[in-house]
C-alpha atoms as a PDB file:
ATOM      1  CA  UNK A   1     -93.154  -4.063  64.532  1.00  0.00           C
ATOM      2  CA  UNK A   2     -91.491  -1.254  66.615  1.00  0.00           C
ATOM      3  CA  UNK A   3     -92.833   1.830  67.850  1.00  0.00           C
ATOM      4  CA  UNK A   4     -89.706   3.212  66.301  1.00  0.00           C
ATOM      5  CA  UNK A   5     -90.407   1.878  63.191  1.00  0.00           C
ATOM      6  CA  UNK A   6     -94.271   2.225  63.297  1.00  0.00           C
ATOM      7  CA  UNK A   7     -93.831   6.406  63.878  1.00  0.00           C
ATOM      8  CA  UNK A   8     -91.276   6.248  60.673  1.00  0.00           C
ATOM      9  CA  UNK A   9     -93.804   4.555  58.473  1.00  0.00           C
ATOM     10  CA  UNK A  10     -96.586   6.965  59.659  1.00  0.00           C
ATOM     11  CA  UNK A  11     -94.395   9.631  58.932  1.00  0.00           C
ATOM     12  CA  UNK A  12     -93.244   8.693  55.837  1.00  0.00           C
ATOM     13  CA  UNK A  13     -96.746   8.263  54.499  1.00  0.00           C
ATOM     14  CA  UNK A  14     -98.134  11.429  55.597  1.00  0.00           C
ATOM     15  CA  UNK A  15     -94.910  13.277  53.717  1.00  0.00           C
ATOM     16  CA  UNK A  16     -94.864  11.556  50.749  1.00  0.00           C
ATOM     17  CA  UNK A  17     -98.825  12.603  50.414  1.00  0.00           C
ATOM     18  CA  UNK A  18     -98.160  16.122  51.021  1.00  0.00           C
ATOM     19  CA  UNK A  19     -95.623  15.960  48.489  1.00  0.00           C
ATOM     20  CA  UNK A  20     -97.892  14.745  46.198  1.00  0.00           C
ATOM     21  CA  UNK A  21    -100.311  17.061  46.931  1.00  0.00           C
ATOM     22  CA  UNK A  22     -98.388  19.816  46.469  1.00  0.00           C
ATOM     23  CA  UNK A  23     -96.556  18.699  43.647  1.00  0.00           C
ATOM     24  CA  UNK A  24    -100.471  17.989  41.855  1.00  0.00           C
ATOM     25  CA  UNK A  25     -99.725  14.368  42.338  1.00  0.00           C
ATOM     26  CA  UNK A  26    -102.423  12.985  44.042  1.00  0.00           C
ATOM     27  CA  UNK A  27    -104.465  10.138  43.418  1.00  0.00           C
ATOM     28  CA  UNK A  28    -107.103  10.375  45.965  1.00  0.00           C
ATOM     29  CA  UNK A  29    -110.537   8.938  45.537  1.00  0.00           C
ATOM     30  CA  UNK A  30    -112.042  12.689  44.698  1.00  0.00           C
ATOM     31  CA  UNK A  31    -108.873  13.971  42.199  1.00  0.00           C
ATOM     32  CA  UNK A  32    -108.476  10.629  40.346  1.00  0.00           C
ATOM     33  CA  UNK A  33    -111.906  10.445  38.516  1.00  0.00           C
ATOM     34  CA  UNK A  34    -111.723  14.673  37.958  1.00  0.00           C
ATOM     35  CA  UNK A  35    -109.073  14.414  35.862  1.00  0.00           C
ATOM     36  CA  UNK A  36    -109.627  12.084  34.152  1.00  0.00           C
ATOM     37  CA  UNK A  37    -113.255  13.427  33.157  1.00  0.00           C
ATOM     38  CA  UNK A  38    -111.602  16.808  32.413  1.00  0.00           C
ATOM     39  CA  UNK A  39    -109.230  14.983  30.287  1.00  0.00           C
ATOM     40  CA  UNK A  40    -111.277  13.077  28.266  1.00  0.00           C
ATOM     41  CA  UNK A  41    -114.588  15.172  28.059  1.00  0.00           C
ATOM     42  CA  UNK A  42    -113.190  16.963  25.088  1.00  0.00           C
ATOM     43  CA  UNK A  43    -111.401  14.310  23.246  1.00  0.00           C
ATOM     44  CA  UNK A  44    -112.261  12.777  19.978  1.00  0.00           C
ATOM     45  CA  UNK A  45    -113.279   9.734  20.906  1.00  0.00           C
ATOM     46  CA  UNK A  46    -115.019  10.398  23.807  1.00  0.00           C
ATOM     47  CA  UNK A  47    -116.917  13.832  22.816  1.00  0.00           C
ATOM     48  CA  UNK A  48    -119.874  11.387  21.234  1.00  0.00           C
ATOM     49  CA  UNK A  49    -120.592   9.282  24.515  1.00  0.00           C
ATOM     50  CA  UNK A  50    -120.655  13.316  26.281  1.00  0.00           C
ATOM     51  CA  UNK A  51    -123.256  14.507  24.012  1.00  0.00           C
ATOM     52  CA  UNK A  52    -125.308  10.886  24.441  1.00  0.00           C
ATOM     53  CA  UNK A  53    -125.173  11.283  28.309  1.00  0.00           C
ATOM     54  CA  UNK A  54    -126.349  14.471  28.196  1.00  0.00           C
ATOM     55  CA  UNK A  55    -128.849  13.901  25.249  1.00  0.00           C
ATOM     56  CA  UNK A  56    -130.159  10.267  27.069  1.00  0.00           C
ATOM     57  CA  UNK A  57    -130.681  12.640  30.473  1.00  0.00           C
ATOM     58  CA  UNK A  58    -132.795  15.045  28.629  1.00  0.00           C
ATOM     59  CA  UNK A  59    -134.999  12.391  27.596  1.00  0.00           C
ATOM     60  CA  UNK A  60    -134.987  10.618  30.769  1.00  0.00           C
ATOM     61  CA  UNK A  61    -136.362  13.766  32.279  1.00  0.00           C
ATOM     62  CA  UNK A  62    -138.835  14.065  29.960  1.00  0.00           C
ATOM     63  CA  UNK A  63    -140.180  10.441  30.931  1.00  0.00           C
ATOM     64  CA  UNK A  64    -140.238  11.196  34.419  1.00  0.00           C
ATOM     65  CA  UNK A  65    -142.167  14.713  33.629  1.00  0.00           C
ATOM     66  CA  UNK A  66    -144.724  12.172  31.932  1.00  0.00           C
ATOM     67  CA  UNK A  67    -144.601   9.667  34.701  1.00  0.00           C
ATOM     68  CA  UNK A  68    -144.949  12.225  37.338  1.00  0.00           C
ATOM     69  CA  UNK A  69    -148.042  13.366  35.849  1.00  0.00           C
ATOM     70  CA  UNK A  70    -149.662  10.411  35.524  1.00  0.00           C
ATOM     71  CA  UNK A  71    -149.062   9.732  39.206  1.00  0.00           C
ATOM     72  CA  UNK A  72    -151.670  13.394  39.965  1.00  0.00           C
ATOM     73  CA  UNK A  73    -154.116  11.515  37.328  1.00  0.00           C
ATOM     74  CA  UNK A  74    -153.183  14.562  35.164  1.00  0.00           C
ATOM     75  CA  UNK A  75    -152.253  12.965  32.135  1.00  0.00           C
ATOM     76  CA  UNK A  76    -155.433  11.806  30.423  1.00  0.00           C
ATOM     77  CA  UNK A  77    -158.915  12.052  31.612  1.00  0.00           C
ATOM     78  CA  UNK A  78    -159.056   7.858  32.353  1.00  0.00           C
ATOM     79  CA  UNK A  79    -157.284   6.493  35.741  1.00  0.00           C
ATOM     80  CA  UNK A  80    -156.294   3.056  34.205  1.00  0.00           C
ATOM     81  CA  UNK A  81    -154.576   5.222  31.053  1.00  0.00           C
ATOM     82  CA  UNK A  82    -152.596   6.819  33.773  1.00  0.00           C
ATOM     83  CA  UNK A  83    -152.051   4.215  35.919  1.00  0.00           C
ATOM     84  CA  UNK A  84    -151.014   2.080  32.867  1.00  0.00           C
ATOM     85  CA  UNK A  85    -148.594   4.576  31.002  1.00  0.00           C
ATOM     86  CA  UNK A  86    -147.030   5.422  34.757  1.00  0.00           C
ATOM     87  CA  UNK A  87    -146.477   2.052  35.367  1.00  0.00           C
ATOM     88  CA  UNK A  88    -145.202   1.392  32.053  1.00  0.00           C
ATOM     89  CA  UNK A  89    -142.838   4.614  32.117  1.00  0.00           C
ATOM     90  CA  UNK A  90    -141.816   4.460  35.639  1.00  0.00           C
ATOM     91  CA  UNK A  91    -140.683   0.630  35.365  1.00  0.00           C
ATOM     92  CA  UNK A  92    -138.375   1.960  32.057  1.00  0.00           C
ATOM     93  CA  UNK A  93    -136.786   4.179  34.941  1.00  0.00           C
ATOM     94  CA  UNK A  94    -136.785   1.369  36.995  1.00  0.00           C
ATOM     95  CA  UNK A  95    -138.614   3.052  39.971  1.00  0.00           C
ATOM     96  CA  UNK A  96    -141.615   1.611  41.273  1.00  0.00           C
ATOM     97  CA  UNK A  97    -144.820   3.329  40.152  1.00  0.00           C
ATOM     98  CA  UNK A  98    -147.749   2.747  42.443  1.00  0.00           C
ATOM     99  CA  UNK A  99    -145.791   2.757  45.858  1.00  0.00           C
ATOM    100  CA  UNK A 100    -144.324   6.312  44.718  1.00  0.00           C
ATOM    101  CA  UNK A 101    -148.455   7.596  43.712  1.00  0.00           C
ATOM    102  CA  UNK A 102    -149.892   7.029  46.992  1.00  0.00           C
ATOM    103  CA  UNK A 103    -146.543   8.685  48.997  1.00  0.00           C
ATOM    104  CA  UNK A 104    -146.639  11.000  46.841  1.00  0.00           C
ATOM    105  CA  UNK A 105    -150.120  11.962  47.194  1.00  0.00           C
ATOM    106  CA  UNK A 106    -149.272  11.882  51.197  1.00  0.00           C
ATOM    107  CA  UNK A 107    -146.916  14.336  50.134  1.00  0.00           C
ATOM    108  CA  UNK A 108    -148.782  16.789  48.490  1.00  0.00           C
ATOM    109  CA  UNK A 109    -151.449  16.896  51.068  1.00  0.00           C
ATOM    110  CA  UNK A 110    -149.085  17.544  53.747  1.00  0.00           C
ATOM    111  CA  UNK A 111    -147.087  19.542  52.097  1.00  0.00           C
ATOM    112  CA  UNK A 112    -146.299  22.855  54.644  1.00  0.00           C
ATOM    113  CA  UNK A 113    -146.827  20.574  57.631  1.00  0.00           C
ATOM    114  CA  UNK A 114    -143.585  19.951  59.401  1.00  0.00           C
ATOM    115  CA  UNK A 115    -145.270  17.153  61.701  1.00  0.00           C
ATOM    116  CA  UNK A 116    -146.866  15.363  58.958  1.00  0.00           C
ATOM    117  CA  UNK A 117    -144.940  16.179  55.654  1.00  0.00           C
ATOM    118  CA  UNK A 118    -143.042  12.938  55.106  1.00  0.00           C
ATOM    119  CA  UNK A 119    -140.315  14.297  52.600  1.00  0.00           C
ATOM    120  CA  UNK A 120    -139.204  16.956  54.789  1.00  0.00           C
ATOM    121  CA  UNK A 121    -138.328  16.495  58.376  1.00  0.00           C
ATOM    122  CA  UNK A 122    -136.357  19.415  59.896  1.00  0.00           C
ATOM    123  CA  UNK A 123    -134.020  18.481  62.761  1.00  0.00           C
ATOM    124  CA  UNK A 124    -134.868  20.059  66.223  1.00  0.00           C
ATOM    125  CA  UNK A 125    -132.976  23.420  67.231  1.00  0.00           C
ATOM    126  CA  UNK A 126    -131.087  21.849  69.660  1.00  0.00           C
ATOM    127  CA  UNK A 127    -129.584  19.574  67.238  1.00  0.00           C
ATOM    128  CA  UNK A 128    -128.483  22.101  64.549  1.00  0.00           C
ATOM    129  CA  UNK A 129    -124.688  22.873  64.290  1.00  0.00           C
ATOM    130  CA  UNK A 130    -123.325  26.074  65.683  1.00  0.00           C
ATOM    131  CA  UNK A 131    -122.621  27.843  62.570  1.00  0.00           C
ATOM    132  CA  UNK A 132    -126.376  27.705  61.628  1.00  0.00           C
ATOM    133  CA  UNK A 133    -127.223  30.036  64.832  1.00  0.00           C
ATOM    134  CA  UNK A 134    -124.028  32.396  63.871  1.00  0.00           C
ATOM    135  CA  UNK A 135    -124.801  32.663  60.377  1.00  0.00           C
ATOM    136  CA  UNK A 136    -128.480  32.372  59.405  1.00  0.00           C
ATOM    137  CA  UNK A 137    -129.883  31.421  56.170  1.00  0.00           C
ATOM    138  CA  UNK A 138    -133.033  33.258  56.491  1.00  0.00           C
ATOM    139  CA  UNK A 139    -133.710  36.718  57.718  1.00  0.00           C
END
């Protein structure tokens, strides 16, 4: 292929997108599945599944408020009762239960220690972006 021919392909491309763009045309990865969620939240047929999504999250959250406490041993007095229900609940979530206990108890007693916290590790001040120093998030 020819440069010639190349630089009017190139060009062509980028014009027709900001054509579409402007025109509200455009099928890009990002404005594809928008619309068509904002099109079809509301519509008969699809207002049921809406209300199950949200409804099925709501309960999913509760499980993992249940799970989550029998990880701290908080949800009945017995260790195998928690251990067995977290198990039980966590595996419904399909996240593993007794890997996510013990980090999780690493967690909590490191929790305010940037060296040994394992959850949060804060990057270095020489590798934070410029915009961070210009405008800070904390006073």
């Amino acid at each position: 292929m020819s440069q010639r021919l190349k630089k009017w392909c190139i060009v062509s491309m980028v014009e027709t997108a900001k054509s579409e763009i402007k025109h509200g045309k455009s099928n890009s990865t990002f404005t594809r599945p928008a619309n068509n969620v904002s099109k079809n939240w509301f519509q008969p047929g699809h207002t049921p599944w809406s209300i199950y999504w949200i409804v099925q999250g709501c309960v999913c959250i509760g499980i993992w408020v249940i799970a989550h406490e029998c990880g701290h041993q908080a949800f009945s007095d017995y260790p195998w009762i928690n251990d067995t229900v977290g198990l039980i609940l966590h595996s419904a979530l399909l996240a593993p239960y007794f890997s996510w206990k013990y980090s999780h108890r690493h967690h909590h007693s490191n929790t305010g220690s940037l060296e040994r916290d394992e959850n949060y590790v804060p990057k270095f001040k020489s590798q934070l972006r410029w915009y961070t120093k210009v405008y800070p998030t904390t006073r």
